[in-house]
Each structure stands twice: as C-alpha cells, then as structure tokens.
Protein backbone atom coordinates (compact mmCIF):
# COMPACT_ATOMS: atom_id res chain seq x y z
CA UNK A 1 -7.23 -21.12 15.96
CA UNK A 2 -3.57 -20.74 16.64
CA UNK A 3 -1.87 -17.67 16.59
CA UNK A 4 1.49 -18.59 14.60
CA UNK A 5 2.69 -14.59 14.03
CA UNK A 6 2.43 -11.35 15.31
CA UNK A 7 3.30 -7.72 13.81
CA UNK A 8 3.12 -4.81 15.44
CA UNK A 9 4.10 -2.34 12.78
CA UNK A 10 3.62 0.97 15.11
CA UNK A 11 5.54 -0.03 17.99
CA UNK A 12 8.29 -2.24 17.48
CA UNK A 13 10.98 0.02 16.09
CA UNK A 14 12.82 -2.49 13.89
CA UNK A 15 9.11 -2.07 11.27
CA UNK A 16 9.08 1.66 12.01
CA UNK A 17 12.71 2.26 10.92
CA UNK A 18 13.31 -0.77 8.04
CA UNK A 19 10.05 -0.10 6.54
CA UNK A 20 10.83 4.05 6.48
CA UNK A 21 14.30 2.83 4.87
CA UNK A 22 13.30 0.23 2.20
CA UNK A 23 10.40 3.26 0.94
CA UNK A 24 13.13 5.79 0.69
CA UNK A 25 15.20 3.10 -1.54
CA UNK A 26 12.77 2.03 -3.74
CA UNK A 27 12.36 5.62 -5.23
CA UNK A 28 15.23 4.79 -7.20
CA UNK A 29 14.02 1.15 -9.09
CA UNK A 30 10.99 2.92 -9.14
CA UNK A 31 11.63 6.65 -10.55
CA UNK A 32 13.91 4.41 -12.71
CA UNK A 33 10.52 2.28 -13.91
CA UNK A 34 8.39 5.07 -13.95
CA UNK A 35 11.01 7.50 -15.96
CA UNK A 36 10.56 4.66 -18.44
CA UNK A 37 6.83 4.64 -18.71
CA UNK A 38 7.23 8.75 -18.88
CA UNK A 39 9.64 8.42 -22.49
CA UNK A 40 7.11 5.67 -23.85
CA UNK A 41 4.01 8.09 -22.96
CA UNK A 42 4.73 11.32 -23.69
CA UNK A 43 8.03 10.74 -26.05
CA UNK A 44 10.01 12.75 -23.41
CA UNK A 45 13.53 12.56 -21.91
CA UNK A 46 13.64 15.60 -20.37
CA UNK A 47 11.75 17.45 -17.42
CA UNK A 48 10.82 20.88 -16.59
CA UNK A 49 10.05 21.07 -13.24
CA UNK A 50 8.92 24.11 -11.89
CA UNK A 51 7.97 25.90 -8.22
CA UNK A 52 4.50 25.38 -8.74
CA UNK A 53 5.11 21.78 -9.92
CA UNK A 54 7.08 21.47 -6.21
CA UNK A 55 3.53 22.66 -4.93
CA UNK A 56 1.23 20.71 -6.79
CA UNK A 57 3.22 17.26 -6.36
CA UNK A 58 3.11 17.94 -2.44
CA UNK A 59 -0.84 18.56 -2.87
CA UNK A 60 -1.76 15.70 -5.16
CA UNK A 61 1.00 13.40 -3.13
CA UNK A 62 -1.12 14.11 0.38
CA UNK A 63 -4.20 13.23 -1.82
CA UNK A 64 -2.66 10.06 -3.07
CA UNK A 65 -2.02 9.21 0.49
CA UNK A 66 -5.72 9.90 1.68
CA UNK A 67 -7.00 7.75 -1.76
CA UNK A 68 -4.34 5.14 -0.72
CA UNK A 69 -5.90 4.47 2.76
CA UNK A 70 -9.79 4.71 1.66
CA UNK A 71 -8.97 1.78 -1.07
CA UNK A 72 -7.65 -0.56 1.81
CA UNK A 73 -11.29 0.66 4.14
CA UNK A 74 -12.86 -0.07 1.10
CA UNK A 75 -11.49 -3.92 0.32
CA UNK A 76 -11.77 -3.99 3.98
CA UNK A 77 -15.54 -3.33 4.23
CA UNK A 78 -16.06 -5.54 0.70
CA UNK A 79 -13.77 -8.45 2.37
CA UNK A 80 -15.48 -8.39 5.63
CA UNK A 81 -18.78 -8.63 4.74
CA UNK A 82 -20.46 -6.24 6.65
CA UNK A 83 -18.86 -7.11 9.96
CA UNK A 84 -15.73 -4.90 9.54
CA UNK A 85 -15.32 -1.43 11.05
CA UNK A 86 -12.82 0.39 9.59
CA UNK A 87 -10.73 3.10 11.14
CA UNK A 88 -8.31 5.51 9.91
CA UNK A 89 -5.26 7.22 11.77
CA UNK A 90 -1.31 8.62 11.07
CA UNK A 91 1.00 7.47 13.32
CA UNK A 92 5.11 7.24 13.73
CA UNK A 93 4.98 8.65 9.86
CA UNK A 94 2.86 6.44 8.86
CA UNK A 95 -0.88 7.38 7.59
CA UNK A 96 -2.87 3.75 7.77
CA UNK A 97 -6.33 2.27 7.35
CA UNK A 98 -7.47 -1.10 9.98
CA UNK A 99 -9.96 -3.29 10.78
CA UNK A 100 -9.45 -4.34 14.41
CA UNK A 101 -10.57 -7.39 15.31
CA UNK A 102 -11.71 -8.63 11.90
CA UNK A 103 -10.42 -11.73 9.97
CA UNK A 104 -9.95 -12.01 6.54
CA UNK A 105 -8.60 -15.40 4.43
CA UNK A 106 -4.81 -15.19 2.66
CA UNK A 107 -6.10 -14.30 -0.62
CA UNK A 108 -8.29 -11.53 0.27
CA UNK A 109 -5.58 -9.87 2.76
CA UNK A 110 -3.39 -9.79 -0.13
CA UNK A 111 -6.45 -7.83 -2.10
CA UNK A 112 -6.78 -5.49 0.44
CA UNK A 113 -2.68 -4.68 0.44
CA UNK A 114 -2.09 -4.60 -2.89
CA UNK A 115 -5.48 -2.82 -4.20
CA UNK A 116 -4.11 0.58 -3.74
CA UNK A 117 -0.65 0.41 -5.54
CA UNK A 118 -2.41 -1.46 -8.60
CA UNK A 119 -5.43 0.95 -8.51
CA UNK A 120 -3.67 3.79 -8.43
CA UNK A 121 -0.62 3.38 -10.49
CA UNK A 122 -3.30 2.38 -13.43
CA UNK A 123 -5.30 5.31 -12.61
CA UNK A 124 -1.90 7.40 -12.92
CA UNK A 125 -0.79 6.20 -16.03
CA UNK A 126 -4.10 6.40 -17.22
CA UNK A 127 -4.65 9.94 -16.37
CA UNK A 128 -1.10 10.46 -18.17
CA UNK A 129 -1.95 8.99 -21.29
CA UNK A 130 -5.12 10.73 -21.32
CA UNK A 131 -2.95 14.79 -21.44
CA UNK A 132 -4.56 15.06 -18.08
CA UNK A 133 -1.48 14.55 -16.05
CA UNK A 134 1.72 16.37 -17.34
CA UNK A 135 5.14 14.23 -17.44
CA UNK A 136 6.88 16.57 -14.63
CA UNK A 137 4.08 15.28 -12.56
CA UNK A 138 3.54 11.75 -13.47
CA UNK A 139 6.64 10.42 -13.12
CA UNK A 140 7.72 11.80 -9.42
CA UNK A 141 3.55 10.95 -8.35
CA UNK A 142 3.65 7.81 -9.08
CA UNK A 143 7.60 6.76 -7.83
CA UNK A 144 6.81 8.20 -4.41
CA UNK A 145 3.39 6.73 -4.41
CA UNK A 146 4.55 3.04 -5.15
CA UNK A 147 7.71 3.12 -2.60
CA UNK A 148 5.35 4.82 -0.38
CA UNK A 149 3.49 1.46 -0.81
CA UNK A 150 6.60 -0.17 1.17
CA UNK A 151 4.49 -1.54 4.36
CA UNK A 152 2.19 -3.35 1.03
CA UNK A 153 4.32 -5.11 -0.18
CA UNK A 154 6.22 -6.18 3.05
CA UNK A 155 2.65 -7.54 4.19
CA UNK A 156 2.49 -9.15 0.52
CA UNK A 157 6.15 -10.80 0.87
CA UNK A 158 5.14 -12.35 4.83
CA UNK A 159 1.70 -13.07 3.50
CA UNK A 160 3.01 -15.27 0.42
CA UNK A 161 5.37 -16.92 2.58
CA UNK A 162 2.41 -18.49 4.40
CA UNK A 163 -0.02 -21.45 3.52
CA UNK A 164 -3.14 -21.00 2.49
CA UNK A 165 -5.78 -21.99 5.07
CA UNK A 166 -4.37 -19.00 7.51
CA UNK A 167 -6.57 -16.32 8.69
CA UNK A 168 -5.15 -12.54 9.35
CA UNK A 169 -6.56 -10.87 11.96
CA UNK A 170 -5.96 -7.08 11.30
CA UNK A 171 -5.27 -5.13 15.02
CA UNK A 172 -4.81 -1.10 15.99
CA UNK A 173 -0.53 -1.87 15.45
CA UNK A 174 -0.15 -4.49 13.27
CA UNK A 175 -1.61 -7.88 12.40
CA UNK A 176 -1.68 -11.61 13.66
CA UNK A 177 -1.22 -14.86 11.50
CA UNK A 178 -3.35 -17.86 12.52
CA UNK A 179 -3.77 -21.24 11.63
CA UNK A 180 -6.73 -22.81 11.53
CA UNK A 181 -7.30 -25.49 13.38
CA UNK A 182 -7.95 -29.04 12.09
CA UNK A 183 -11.43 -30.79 14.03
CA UNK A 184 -10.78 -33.36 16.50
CA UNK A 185 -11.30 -37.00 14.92
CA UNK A 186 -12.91 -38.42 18.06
C-alpha cells in the first residue's frame, strides 16, 4: 500500500482551530434548518426558554456527545470485523472515538463518520414528534449537535474527494489515506 494522505487532527493546529471555527458557523444554517423543522412539528414560532431549559440542554448536549462517540466505536467494531479495538478520549476540545491501526474501505469510513449525525438527528426529531422532546429543547439539541458534527463531515468532504479502492487507516491523531497497490504483472 501507499500512503497518499495524512491527518493529524489533534496536533496540527490549522484542524484544531478551522474545524473549532467552521462548528461555531454552522449553528447558524443549522439553527436556521432546525428552527424550520421546530414550526412544521410543533406549529410553533416562538420559544420559551427557561433556566432550567439552560440546564437541561447542557445535560442532554454532554449526553449527545457521549452517544455521538459510542455510534462511531460501534460502526467501528461492526466495520472491522472483530479485529478493531476501539478507544475513546477528549482532547484539544475535542471528545473522539478511534481505531488505531485498523483499516476500513471508502464506503464504510464514510458509515462510520456520518452514522452519528444521521442517527441522531432522526432519533431527535423523532423524539420531538413523539411530545417527548419539547420545542425549546429540540431545536438548540439538535443545531449544536449537527455543527458539533463539523470534524464528520470534513472527513466526509476529503473522503469523497478520493477514489474508491483507498483504504483509511484510523490512528491516535488523525487518519492516513492509502492506495492500494496494483500486483506486479511479472
């Protein structure tokens, strides 16, 4: 295999910094989005947010976060086929889940980094439609959640810009691109 890319998301400062800038923009297209999906759901255009509502959005946002990182161990472990040990860790602001050392196909990378923000936006809206999540929380929940989803969908974006046949190699900072190579005709 040849490596053709390397990312080291917790080290190089550029990642650190851009990534913690691009999440704190997209609360906007997404509040905007999920403002939206609030009118259509629960016929409101107004919110009363409360103290307590402060509290509980802090709570259920740390859960989110904890949720977030178990989905990606969990298409990790699925994805890897038995061979994948999964750790867990929070580090420059940034709470992650890895699989150092293991190597998963384009396809099933993408699976692993978009499973969460799919999963748990449905679940969300879900849980909103069903009365069991009020509009002052829904709405906030799920904007931070999805920007918070930032270092996804920048590892979606590099991961579509490659071919198919790569592998990704998943490390303790980052990830490596590699290209597989083609057998000798000898």
């Amino acid at each position: 295999m040849k490596l053709i890319k390397k990312i080291n998301f917790m080290e190089e400062k550029k990642y650190v910094i851009g990534l913690n800038v691009a999440g704190l923009l997209l609360i906007f297209p997404f509040s905007m989005l999920f403002a939206k999906l609030t009118q259509l759901i629960f016929r409101a255009d107004h919110y009363d947010f409360s103290g307590l509502d402060l509290a509980y959005l802090l709570i259920f946002t740390f859960i989110l976060v904890v949720i977030h990182e178990y989905i990606h161990g969990f298409f990790f472990k699925f994805f890897g086929k038995g061979k994948a040990k999964v750790k867990f860790g929070f580090k420059n602001g940034m709470a992650y889940a890895t699989s150092p050392g293991t190597f998963y196909n384009r396809k099933d990378f993408l699976v692993i980094g978009l499973a969460p923000f799919v999963l748990i936006s449905l679940l969300l809206t879900l849980l909103a439609m069903l009365g069991l999540l009020s509009s002052t929380l829904y709405m906030p929940l799920a904007s931070i959640h999805a920007a918070g989803c930032v270092g996804d969908f920048y590892i979606a974006l590099l991961l579509l810009g490659q071919t198919d046949d790569i592998l990704v190699e998943d490390t303790e900072v980052g990830m490596n691109f590699y290209q597989k190579e083609e057998p000798s005709q000898e």
